[in-house]
N, C-alpha and C. Protein backbone atom coordinates (compact mmCIF):
# COMPACT_ATOMS: atom_id res chain seq x y z
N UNK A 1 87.42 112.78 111.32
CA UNK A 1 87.26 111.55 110.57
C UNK A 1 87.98 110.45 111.33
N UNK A 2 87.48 109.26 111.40
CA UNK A 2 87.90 108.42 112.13
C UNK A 2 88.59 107.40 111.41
N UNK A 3 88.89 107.24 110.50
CA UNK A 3 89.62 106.71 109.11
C UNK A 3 89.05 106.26 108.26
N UNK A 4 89.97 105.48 107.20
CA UNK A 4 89.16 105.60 105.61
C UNK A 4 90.04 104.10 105.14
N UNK A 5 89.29 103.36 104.57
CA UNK A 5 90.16 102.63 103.57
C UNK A 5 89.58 102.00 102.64
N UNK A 6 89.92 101.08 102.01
CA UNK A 6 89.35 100.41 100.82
C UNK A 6 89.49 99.02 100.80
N UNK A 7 88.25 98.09 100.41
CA UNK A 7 88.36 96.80 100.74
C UNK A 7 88.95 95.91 99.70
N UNK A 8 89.50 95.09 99.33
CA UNK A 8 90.10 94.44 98.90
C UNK A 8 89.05 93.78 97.93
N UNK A 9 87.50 93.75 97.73
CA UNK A 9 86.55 93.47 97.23
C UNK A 9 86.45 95.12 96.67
N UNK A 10 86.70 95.90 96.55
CA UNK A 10 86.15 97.19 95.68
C UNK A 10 85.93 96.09 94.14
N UNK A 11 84.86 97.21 93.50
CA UNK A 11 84.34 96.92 92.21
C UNK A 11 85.08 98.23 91.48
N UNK A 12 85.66 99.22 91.79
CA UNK A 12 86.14 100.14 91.29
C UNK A 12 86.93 100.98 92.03
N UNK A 13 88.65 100.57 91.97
CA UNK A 13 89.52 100.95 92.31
C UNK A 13 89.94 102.23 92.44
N UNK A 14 90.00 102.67 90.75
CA UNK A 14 90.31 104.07 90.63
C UNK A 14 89.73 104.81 91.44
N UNK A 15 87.97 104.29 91.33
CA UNK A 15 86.90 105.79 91.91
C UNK A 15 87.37 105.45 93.87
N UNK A 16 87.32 104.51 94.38
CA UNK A 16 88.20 104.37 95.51
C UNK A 16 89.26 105.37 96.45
N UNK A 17 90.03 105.05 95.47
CA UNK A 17 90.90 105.80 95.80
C UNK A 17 91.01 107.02 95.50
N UNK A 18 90.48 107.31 94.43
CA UNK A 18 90.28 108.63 94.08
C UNK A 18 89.47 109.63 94.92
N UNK A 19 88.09 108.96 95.83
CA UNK A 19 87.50 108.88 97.07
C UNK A 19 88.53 109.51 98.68
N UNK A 20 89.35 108.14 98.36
CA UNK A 20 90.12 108.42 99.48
C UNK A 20 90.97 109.70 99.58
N UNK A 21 91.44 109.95 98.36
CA UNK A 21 92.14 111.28 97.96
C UNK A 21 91.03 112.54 98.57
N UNK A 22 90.11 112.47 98.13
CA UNK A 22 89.45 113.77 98.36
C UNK A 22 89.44 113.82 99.86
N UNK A 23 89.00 112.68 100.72
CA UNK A 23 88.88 113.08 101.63
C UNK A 23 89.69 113.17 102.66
N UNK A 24 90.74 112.90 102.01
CA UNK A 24 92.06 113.63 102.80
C UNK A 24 92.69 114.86 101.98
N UNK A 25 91.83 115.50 101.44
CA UNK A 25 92.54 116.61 100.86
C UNK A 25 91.75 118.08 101.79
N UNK A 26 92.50 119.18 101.57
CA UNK A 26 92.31 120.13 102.47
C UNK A 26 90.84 120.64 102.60
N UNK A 27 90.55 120.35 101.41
CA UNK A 27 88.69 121.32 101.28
C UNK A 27 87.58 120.24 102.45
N UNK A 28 88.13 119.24 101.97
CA UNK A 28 86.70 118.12 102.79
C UNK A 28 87.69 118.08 104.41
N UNK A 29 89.33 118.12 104.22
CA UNK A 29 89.12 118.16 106.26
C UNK A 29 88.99 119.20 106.28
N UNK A 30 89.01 120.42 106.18
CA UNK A 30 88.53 121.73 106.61
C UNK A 30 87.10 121.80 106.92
N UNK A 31 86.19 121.30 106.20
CA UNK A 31 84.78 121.45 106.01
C UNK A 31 84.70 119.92 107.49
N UNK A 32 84.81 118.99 107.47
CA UNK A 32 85.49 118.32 108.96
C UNK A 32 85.25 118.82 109.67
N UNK A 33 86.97 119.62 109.81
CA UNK A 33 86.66 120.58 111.24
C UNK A 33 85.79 121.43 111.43
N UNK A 34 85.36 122.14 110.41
CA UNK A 34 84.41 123.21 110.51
C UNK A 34 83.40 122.94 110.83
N UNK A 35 82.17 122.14 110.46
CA UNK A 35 81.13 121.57 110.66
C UNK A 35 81.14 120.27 111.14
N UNK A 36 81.65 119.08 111.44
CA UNK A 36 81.64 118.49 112.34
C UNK A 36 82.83 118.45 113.72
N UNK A 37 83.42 119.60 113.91
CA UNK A 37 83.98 119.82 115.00
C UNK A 37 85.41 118.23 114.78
N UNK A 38 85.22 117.63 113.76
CA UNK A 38 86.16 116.81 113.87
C UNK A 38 88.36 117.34 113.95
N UNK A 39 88.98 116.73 114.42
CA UNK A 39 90.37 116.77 114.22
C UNK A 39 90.99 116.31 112.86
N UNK A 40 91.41 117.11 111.96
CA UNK A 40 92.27 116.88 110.61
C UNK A 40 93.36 115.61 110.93
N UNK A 41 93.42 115.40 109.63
CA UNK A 41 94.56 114.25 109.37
C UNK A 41 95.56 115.06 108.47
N UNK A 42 95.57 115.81 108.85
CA UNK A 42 96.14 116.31 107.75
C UNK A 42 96.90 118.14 108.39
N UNK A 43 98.00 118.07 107.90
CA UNK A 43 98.24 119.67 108.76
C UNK A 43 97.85 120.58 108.03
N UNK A 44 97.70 122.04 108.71
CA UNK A 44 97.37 123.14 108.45
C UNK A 44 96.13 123.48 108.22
N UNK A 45 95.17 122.86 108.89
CA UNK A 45 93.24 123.06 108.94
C UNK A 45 93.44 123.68 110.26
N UNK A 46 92.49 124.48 110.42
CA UNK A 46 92.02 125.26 111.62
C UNK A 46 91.09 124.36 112.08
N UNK A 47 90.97 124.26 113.65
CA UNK A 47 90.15 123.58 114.40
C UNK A 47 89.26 124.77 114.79
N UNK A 48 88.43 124.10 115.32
CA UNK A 48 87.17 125.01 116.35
C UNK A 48 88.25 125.58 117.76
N UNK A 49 88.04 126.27 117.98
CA UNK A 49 89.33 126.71 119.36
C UNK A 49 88.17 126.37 120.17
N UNK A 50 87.07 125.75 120.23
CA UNK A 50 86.53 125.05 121.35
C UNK A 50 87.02 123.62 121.68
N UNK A 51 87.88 123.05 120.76
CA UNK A 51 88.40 121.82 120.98
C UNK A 51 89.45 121.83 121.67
N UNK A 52 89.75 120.74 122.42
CA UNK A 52 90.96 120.64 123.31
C UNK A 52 91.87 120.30 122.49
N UNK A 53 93.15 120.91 122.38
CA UNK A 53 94.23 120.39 121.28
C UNK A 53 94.80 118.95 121.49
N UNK A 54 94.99 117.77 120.89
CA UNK A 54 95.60 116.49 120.50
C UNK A 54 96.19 116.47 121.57
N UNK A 55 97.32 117.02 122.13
CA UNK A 55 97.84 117.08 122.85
C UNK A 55 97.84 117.46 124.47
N UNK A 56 96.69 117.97 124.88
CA UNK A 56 96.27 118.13 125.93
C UNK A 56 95.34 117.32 126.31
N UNK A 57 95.24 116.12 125.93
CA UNK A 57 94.06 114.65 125.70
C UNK A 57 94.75 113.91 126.79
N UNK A 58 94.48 113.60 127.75
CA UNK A 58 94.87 112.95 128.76
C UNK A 58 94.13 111.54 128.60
N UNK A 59 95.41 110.38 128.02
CA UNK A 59 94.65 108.83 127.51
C UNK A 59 94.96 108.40 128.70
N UNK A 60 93.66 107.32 128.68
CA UNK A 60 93.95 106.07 129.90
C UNK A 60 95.47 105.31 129.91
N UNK A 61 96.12 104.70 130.71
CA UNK A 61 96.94 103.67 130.30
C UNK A 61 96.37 102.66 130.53
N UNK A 62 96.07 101.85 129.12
CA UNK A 62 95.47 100.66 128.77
C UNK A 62 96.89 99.72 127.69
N UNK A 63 96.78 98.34 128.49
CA UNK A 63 97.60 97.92 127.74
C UNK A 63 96.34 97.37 126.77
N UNK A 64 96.93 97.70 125.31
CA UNK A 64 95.49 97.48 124.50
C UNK A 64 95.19 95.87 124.02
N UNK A 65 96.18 94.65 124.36
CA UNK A 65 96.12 93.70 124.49
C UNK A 65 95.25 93.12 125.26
N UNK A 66 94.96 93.66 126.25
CA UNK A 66 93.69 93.58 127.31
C UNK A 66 92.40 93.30 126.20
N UNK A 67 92.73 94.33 125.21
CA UNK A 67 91.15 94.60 124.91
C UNK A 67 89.94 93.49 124.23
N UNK A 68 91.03 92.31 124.42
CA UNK A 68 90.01 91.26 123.10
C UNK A 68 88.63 91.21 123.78
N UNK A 69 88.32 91.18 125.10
CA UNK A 69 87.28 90.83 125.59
C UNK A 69 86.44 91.85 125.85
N UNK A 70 84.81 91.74 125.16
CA UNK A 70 84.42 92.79 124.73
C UNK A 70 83.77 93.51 126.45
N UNK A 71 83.18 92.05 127.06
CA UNK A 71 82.83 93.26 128.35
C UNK A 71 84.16 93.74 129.02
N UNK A 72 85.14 92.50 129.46
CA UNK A 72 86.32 92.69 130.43
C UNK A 72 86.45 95.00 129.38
N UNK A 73 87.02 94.52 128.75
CA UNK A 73 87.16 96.04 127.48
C UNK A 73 85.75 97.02 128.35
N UNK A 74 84.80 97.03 128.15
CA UNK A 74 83.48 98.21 128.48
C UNK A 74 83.79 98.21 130.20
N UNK A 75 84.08 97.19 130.67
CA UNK A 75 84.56 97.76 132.42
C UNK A 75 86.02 98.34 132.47
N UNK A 76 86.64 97.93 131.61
CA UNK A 76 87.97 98.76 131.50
C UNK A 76 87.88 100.27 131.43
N UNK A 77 87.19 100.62 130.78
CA UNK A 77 86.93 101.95 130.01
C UNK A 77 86.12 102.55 131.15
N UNK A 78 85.22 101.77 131.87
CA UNK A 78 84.35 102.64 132.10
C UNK A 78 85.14 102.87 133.95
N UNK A 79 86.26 101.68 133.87
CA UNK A 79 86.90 101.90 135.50
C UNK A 79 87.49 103.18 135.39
N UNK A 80 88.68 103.35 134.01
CA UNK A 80 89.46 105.06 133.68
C UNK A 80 88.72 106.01 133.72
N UNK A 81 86.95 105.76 133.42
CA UNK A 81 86.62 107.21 133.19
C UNK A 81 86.43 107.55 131.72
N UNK A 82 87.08 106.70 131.06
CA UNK A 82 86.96 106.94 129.52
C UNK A 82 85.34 106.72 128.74
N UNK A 83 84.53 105.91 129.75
CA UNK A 83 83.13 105.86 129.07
C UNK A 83 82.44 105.34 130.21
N UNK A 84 81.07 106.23 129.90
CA UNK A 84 80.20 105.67 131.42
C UNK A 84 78.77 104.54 130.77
């Protein structure tokens, strides 16, 4: 999951957040990792052991201030290797 939040225009708060709850709760990131191969937010979900662990992710060094500019940003990325 690539994150979650709630807009400041919701029409219904409770169900919102109540939203947000589930899907940071263990059944929906498990089902995450399980079927979309995604990384938990959350500890104690099993990953796919085909995934490279968080920690063996070798990031570009980008100062991310760079990034306002949307091409200067897509030649950045694509000089590291991070996107072709």
């Amino acid at each position: 999951m690539a994150g979650v939040g709630i807009l400041d225009t919701v029409q219904n708060l409770v169900a919102a957040e109540e939203f947000v709850r589930f899907l940071l709760s263990a059944r929906a990131q498990q089902y995450f990792a399980s079927e979309t191969n995604e990384y938990p937010l959350i500890e104690g979900i099993e990953i796919n052991p085909l995934l490279t662990p968080l920690a063996d992710i070798k990031t570009p060094a980008i100062d991310l201030s760079d990034l306002a500019d949307l091409q200067g940003t897509l030649e950045m990325l694509q000089d590291t290797g991070a996107f072709k």
